[in-house]
PDB file of N, CA and C in Angstrom:
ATOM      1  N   UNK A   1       6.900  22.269   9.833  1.00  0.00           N
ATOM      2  CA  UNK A   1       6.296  23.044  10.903  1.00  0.00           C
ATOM      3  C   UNK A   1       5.706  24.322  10.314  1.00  0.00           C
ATOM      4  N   UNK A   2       4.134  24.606  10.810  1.00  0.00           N
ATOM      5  CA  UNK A   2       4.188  25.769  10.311  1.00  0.00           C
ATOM      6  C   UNK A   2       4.256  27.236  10.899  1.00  0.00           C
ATOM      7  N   UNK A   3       4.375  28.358  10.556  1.00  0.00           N
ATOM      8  CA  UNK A   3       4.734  29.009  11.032  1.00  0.00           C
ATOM      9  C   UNK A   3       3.844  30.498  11.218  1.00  0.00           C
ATOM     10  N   UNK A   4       3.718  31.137  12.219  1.00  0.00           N
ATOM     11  CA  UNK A   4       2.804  32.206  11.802  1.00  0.00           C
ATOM     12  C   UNK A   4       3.370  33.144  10.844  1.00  0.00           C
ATOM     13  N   UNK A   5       2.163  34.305  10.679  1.00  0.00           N
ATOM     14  CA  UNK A   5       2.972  35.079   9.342  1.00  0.00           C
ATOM     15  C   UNK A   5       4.052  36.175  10.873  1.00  0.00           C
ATOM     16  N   UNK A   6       3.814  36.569  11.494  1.00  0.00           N
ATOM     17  CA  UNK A   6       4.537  36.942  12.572  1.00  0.00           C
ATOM     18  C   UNK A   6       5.940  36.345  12.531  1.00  0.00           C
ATOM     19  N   UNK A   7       6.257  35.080  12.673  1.00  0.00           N
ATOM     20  CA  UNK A   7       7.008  34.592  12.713  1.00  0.00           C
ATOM     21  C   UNK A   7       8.017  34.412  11.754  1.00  0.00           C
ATOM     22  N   UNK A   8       7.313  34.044  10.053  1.00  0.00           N
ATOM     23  CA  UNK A   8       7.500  34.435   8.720  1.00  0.00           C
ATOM     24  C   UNK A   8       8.419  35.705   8.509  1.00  0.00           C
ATOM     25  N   UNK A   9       7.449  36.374   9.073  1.00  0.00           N
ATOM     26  CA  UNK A   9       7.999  38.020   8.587  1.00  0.00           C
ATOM     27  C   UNK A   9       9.312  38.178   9.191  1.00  0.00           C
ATOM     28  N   UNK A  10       9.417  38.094  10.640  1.00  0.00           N
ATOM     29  CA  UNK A  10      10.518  38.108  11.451  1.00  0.00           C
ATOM     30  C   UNK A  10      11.920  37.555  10.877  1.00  0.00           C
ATOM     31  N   UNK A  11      11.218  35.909  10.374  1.00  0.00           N
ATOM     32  CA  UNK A  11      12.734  35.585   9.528  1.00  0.00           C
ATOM     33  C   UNK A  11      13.270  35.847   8.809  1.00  0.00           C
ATOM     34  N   UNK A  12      12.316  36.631   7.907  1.00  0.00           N
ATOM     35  CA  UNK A  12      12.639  37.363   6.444  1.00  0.00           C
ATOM     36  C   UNK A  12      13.157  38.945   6.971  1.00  0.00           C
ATOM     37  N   UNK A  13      12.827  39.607   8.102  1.00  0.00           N
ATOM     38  CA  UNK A  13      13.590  40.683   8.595  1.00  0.00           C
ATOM     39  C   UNK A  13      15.204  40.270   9.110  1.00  0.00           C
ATOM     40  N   UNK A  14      15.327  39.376   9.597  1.00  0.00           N
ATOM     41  CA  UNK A  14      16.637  38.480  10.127  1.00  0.00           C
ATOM     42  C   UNK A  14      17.445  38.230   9.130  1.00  0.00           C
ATOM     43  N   UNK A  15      16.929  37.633   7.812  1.00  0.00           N
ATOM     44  CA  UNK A  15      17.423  37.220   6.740  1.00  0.00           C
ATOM     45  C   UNK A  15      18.020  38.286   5.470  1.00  0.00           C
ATOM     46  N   UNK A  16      17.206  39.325   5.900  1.00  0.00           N
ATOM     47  CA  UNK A  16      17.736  40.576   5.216  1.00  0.00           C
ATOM     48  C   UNK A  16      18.458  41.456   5.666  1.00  0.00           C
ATOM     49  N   UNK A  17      18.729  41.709   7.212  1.00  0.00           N
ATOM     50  CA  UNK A  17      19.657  42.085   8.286  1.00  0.00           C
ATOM     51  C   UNK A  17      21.157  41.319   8.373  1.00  0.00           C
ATOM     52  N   UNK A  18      21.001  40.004   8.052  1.00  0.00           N
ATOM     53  CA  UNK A  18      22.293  39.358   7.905  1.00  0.00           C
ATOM     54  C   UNK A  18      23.095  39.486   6.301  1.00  0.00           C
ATOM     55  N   UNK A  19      21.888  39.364   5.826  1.00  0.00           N
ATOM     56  CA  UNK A  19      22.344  39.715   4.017  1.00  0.00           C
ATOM     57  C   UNK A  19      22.209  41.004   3.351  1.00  0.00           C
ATOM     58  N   UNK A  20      22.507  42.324   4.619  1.00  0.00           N
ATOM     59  CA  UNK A  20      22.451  43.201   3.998  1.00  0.00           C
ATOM     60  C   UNK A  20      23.264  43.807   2.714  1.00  0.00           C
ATOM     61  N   UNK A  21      24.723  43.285   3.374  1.00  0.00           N
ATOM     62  CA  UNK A  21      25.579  43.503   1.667  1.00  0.00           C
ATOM     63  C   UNK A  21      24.768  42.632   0.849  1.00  0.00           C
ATOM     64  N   UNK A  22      24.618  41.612   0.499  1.00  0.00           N
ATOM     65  CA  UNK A  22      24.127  41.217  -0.582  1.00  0.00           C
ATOM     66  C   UNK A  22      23.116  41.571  -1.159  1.00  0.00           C
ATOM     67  N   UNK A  23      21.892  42.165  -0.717  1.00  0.00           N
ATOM     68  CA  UNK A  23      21.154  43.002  -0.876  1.00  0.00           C
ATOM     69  C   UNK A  23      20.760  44.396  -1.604  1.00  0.00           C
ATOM     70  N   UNK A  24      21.983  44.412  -1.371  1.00  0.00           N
ATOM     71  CA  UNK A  24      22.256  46.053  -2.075  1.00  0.00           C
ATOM     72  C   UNK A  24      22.087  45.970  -3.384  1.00  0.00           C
ATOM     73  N   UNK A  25      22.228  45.088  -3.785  1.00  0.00           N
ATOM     74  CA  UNK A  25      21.733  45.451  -5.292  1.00  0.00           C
ATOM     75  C   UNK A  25      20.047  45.041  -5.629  1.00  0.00           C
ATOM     76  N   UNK A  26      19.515  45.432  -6.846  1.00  0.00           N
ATOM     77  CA  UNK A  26      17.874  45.616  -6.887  1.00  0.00           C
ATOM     78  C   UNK A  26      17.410  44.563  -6.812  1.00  0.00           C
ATOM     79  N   UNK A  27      18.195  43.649  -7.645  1.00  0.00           N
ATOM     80  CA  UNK A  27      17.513  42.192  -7.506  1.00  0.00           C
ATOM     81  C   UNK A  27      17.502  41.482  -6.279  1.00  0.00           C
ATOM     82  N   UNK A  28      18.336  41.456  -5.501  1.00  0.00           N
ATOM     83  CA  UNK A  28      18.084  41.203  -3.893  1.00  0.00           C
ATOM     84  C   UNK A  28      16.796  41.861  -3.391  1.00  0.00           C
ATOM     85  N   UNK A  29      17.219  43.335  -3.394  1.00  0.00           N
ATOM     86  CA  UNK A  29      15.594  43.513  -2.858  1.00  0.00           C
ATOM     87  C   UNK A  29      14.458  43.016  -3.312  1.00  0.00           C
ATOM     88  N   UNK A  30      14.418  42.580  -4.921  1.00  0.00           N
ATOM     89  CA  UNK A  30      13.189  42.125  -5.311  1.00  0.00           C
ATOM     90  C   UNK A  30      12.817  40.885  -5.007  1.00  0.00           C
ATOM     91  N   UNK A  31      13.600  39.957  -4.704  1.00  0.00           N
ATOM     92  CA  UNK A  31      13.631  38.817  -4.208  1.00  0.00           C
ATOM     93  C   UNK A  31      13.250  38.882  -2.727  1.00  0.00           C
ATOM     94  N   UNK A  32      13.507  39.907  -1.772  1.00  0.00           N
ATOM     95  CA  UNK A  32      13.014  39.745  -0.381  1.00  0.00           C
ATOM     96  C   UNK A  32      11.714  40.732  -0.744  1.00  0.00           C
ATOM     97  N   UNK A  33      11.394  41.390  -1.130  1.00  0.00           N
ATOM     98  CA  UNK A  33       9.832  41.909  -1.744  1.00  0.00           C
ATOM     99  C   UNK A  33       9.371  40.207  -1.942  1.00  0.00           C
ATOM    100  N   UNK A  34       9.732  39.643  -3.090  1.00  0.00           N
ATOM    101  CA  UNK A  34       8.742  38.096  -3.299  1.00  0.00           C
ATOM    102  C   UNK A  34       8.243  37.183  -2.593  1.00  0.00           C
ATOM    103  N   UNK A  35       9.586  37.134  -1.812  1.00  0.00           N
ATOM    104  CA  UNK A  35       9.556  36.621  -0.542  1.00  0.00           C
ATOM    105  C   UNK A  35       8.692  37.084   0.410  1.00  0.00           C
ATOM    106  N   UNK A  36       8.554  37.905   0.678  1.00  0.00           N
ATOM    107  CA  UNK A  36       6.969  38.631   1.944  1.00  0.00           C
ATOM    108  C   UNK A  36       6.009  38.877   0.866  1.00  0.00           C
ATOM    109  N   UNK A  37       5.739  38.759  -0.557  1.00  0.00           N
ATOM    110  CA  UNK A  37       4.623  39.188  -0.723  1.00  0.00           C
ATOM    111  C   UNK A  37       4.295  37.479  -1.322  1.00  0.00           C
ATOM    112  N   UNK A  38       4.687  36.615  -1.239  1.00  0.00           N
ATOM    113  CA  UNK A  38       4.705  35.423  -1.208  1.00  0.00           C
ATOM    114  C   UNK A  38       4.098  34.824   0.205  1.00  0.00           C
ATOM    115  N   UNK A  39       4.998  35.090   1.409  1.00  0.00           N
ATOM    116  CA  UNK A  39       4.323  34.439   2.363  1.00  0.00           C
ATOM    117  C   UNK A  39       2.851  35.370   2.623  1.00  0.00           C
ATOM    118  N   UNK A  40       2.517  36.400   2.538  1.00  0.00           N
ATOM    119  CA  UNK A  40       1.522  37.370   3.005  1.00  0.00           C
ATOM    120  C   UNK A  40       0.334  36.958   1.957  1.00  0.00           C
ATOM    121  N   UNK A  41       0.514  36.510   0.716  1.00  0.00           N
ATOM    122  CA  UNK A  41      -0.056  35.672   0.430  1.00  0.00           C
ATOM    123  C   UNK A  41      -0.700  34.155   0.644  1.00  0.00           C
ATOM    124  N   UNK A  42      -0.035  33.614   1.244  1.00  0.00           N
ATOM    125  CA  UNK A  42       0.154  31.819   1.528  1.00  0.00           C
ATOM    126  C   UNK A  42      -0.476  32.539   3.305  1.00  0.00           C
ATOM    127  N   UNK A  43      -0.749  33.507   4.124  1.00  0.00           N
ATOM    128  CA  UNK A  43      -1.068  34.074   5.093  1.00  0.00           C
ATOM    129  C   UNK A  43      -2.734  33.916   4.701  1.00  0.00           C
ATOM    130  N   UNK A  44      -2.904  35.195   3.673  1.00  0.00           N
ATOM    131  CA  UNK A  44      -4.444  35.444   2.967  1.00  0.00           C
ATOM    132  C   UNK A  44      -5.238  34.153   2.178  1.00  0.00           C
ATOM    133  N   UNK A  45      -4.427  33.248   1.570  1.00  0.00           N
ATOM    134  CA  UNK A  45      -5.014  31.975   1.286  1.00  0.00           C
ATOM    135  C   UNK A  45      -5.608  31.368   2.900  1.00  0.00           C
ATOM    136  N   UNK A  46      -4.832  31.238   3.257  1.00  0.00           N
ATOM    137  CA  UNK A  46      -5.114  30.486   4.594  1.00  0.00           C
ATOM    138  C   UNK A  46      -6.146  30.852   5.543  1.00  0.00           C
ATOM    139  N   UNK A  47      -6.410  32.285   5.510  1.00  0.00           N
ATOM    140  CA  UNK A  47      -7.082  33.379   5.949  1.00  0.00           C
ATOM    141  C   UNK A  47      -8.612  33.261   5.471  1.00  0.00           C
ATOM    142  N   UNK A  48      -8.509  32.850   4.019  1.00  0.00           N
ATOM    143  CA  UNK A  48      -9.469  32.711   3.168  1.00  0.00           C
ATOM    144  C   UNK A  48     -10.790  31.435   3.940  1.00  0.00           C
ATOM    145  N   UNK A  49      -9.504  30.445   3.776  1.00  0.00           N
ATOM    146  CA  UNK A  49      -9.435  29.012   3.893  1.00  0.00           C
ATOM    147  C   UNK A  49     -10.816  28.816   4.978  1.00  0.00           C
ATOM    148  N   UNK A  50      -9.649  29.366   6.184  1.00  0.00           N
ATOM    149  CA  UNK A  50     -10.763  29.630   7.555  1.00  0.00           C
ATOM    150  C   UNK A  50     -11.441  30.228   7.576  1.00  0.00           C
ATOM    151  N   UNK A  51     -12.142  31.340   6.891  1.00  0.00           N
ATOM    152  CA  UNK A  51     -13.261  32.313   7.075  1.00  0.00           C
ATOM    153  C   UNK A  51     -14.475  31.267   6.135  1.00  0.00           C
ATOM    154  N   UNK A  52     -13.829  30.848   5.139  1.00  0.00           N
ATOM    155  CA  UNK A  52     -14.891  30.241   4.392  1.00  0.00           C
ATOM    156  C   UNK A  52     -15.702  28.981   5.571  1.00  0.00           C
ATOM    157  N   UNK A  53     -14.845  28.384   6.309  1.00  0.00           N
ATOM    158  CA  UNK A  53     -15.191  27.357   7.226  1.00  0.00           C
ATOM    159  C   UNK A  53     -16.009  27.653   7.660  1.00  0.00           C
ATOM    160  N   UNK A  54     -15.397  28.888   9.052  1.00  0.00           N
ATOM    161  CA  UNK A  54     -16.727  29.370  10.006  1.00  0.00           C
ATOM    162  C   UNK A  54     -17.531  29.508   9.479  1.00  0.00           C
ATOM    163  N   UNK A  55     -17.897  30.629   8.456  1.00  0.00           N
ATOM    164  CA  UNK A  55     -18.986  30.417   7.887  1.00  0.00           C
ATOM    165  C   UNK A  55     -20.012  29.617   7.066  1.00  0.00           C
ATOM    166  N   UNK A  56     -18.809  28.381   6.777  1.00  0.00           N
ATOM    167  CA  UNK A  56     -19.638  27.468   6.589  1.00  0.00           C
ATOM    168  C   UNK A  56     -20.442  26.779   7.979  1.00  0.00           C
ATOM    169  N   UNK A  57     -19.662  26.960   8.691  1.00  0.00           N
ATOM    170  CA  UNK A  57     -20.476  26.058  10.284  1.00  0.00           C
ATOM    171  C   UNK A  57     -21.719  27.115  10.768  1.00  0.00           C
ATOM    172  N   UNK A  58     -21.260  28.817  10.759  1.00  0.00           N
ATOM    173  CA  UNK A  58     -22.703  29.508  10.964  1.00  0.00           C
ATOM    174  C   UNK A  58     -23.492  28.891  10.323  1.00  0.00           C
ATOM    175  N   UNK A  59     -23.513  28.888   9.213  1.00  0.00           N
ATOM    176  CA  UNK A  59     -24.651  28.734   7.810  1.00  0.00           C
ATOM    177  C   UNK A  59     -25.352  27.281   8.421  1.00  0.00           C
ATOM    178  N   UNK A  60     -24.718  26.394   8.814  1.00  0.00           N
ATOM    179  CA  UNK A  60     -25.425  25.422   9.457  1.00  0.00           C
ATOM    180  C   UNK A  60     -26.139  25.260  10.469  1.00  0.00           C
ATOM    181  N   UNK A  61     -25.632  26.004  11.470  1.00  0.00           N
ATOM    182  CA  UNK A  61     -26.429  26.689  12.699  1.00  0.00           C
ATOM    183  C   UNK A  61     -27.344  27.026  12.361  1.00  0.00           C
ATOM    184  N   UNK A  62     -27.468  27.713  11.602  1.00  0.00           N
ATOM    185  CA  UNK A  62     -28.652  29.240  11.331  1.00  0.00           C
ATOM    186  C   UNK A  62     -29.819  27.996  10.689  1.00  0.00           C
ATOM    187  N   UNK A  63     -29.195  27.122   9.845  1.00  0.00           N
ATOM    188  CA  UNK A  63     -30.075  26.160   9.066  1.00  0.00           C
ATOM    189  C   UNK A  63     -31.399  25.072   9.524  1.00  0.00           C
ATOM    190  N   UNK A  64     -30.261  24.824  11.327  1.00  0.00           N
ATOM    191  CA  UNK A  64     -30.866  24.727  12.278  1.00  0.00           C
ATOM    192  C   UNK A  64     -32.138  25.056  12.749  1.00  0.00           C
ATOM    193  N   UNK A  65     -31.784  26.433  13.136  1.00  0.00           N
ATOM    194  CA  UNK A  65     -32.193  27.290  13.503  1.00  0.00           C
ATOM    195  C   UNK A  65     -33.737  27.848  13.047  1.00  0.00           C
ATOM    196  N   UNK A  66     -33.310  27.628  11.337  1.00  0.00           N
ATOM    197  CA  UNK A  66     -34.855  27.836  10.706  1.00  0.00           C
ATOM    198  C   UNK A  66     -35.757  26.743  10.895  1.00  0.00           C
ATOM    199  N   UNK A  67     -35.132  25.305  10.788  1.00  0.00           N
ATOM    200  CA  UNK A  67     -35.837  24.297  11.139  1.00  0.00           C
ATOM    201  C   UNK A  67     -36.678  24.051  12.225  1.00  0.00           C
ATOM    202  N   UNK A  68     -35.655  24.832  13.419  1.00  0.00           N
ATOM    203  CA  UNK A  68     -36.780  24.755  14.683  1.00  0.00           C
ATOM    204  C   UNK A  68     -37.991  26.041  14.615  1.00  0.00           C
ATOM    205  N   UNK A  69     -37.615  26.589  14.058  1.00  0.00           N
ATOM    206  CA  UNK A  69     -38.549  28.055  14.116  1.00  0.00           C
ATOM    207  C   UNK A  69     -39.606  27.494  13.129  1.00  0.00           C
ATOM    208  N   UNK A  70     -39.194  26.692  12.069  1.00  0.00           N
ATOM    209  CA  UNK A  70     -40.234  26.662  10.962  1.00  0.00           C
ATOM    210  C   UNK A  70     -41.253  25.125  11.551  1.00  0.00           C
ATOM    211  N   UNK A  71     -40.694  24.613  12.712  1.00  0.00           N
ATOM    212  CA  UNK A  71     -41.799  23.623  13.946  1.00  0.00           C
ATOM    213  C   UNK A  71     -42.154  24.025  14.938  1.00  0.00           C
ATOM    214  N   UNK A  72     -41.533  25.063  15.240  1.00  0.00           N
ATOM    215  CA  UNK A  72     -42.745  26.614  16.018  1.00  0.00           C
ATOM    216  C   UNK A  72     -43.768  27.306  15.729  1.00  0.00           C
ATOM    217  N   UNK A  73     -43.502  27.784  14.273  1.00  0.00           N
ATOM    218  CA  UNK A  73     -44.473  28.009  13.242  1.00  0.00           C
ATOM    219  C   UNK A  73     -45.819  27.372  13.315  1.00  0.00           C
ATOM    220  N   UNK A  74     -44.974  25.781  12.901  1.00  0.00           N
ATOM    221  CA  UNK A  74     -46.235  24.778  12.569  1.00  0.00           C
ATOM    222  C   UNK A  74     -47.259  24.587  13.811  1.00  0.00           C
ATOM    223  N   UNK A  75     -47.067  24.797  14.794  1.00  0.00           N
ATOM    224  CA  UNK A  75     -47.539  24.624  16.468  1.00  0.00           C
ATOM    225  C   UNK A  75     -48.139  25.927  16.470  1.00  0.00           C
ATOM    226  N   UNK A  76     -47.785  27.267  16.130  1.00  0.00           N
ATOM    227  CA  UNK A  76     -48.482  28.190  16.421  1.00  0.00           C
ATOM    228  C   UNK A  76     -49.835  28.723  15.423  1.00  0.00           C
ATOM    229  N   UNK A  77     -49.551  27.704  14.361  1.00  0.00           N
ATOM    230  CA  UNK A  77     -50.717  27.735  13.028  1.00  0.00           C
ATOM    231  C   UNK A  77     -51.773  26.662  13.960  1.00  0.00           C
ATOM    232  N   UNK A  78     -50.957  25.661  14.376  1.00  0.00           N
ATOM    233  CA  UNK A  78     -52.554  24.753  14.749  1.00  0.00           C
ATOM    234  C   UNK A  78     -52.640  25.060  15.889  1.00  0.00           C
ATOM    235  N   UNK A  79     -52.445  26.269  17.194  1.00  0.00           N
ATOM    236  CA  UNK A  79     -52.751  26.589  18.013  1.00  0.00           C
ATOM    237  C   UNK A  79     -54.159  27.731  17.842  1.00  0.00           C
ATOM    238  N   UNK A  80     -53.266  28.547  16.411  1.00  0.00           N
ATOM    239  CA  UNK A  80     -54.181  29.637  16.055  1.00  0.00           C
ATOM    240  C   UNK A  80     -55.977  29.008  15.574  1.00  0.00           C
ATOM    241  N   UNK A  81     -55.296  27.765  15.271  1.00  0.00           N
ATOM    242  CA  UNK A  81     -56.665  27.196  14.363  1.00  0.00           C
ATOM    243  C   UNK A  81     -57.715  26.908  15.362  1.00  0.00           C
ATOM    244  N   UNK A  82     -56.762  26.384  16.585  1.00  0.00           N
ATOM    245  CA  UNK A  82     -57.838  25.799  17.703  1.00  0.00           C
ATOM    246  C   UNK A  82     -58.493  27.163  18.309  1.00  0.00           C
ATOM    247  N   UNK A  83     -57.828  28.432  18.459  1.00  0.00           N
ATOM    248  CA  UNK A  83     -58.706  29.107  18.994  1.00  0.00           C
ATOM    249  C   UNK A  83     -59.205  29.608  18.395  1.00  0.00           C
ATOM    250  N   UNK A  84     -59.551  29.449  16.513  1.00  0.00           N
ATOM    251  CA  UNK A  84     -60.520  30.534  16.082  1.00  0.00           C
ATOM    252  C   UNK A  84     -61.768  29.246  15.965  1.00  0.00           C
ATOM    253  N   UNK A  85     -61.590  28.092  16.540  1.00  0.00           N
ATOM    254  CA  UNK A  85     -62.708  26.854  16.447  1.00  0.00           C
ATOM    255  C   UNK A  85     -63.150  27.370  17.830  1.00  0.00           C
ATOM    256  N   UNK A  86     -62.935  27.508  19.017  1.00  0.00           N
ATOM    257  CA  UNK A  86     -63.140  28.154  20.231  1.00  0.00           C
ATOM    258  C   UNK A  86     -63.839  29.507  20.060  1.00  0.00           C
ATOM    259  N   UNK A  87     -63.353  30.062  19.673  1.00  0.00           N
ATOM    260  CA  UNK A  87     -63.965  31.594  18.848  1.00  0.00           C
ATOM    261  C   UNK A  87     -65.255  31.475  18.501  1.00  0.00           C
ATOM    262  N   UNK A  88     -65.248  30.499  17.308  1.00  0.00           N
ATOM    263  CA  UNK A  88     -66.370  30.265  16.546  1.00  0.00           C
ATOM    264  C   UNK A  88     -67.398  29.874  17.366  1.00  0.00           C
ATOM    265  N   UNK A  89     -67.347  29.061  18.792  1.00  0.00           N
ATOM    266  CA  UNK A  89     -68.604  28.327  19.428  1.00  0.00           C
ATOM    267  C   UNK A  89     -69.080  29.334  20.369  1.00  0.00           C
ATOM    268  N   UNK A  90     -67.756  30.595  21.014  1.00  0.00           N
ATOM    269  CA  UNK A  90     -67.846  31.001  22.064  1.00  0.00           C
ATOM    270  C   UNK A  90     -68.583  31.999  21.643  1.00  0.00           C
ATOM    271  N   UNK A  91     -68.628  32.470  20.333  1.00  0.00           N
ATOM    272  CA  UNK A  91     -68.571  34.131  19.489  1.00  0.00           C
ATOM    273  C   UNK A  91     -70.445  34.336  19.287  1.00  0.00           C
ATOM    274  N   UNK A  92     -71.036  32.690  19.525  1.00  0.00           N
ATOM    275  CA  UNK A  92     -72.496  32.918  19.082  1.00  0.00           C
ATOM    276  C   UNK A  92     -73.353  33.743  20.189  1.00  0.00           C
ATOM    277  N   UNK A  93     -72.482  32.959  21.391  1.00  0.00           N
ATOM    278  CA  UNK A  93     -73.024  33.792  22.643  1.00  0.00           C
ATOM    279  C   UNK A  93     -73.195  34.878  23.016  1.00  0.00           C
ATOM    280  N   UNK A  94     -73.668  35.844  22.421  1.00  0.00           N
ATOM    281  CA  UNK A  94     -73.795  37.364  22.920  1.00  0.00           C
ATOM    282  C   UNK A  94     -74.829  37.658  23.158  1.00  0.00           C
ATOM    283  N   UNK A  95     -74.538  38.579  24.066  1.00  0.00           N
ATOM    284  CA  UNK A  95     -75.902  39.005  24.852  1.00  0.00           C
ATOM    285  C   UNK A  95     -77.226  38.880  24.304  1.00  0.00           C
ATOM    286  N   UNK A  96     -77.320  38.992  23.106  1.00  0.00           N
ATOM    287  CA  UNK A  96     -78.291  38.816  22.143  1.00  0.00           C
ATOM    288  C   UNK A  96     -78.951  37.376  21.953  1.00  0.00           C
ATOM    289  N   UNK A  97     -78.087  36.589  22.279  1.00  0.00           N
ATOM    290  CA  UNK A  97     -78.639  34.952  21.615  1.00  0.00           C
ATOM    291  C   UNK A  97     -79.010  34.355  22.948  1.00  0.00           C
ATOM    292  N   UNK A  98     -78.049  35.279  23.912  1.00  0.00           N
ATOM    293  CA  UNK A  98     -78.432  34.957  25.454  1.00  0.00           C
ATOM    294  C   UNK A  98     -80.127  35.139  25.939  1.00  0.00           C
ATOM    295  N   UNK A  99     -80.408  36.284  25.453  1.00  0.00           N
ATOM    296  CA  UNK A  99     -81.776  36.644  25.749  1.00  0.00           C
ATOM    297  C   UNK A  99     -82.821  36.191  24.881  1.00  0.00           C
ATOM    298  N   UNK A 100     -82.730  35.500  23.674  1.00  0.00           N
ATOM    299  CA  UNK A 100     -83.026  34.779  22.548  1.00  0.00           C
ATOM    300  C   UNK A 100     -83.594  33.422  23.487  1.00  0.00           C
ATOM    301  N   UNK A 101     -82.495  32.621  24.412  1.00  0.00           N
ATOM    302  CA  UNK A 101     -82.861  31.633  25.141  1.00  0.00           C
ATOM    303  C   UNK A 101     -83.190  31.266  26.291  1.00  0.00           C
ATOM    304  N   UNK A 102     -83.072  32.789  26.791  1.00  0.00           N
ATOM    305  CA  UNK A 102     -83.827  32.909  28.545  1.00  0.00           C
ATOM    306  C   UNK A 102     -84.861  33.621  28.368  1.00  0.00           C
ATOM    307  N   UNK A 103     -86.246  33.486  29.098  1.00  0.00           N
ATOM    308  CA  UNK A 103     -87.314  34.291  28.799  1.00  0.00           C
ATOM    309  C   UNK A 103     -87.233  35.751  29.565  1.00  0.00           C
ATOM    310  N   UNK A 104     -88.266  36.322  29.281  1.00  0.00           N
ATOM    311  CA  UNK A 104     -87.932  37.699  29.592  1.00  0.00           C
ATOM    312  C   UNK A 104     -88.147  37.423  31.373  1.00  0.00           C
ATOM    313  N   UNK A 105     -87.346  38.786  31.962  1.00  0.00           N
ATOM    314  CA  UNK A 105     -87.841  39.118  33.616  1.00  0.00           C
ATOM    315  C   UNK A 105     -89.256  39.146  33.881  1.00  0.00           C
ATOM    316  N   UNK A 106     -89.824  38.561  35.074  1.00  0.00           N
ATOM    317  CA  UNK A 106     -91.099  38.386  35.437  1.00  0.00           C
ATOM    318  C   UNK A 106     -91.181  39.497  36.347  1.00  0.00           C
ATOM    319  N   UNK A 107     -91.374  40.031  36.287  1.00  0.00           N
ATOM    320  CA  UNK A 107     -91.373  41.128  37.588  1.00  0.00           C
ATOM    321  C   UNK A 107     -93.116  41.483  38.357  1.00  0.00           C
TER     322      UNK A 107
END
């Protein structure tokens, strides 16, 4: 079963509360020091473990993400293209080419 580090810690406070005579000497304490800096470790591995994940699953999202943007892209390049072909037919028409092909006022 596993256990949180919450839970961890707690037993190792329990475990050193019941074994306080035995304790008293240095090597006891260094052994319940190993002991929490052991599990607080096997905590930060684990810690590791899962951060690397999520971010492996963002990183896929996002990967997504460029894919659709980079077929938005492609739609807004051949949108741009169609209106500078529109441009090009509409752009001859100015007032100038207008009066070029209507004759002058008869008045």
């Amino acid at each position: 079963m596993s256990q949180t580090h919450e839970q961890r810690l707690t037993a190792l406070e329990s475990e050193a509360f019941r074994n306080n005579g035995r304790f008293s000497d240095l090597g006891g304490q260094v052994g319940l020091l190993r002991g929490a800096v052991d599990e607080l470790s096997a905590d930060l591995r684990e810690h590791r473990q899962d951060t690397k994940e999520q971010f492996a699953a963002v990183n896929q999202r996002f990967d997504g993400v460029d894919t659709r943007l980079d077929g938005i892209d492609g739609r807004l390049d051949g949108m741009d293209g169609l209106l500078r072909q529109i441009l090009a037919v509409v752009t001859p028409a100015t007032p100038e080419v207008v009066r070029q092909h209507v004759g002058a006022p008869t008045g």
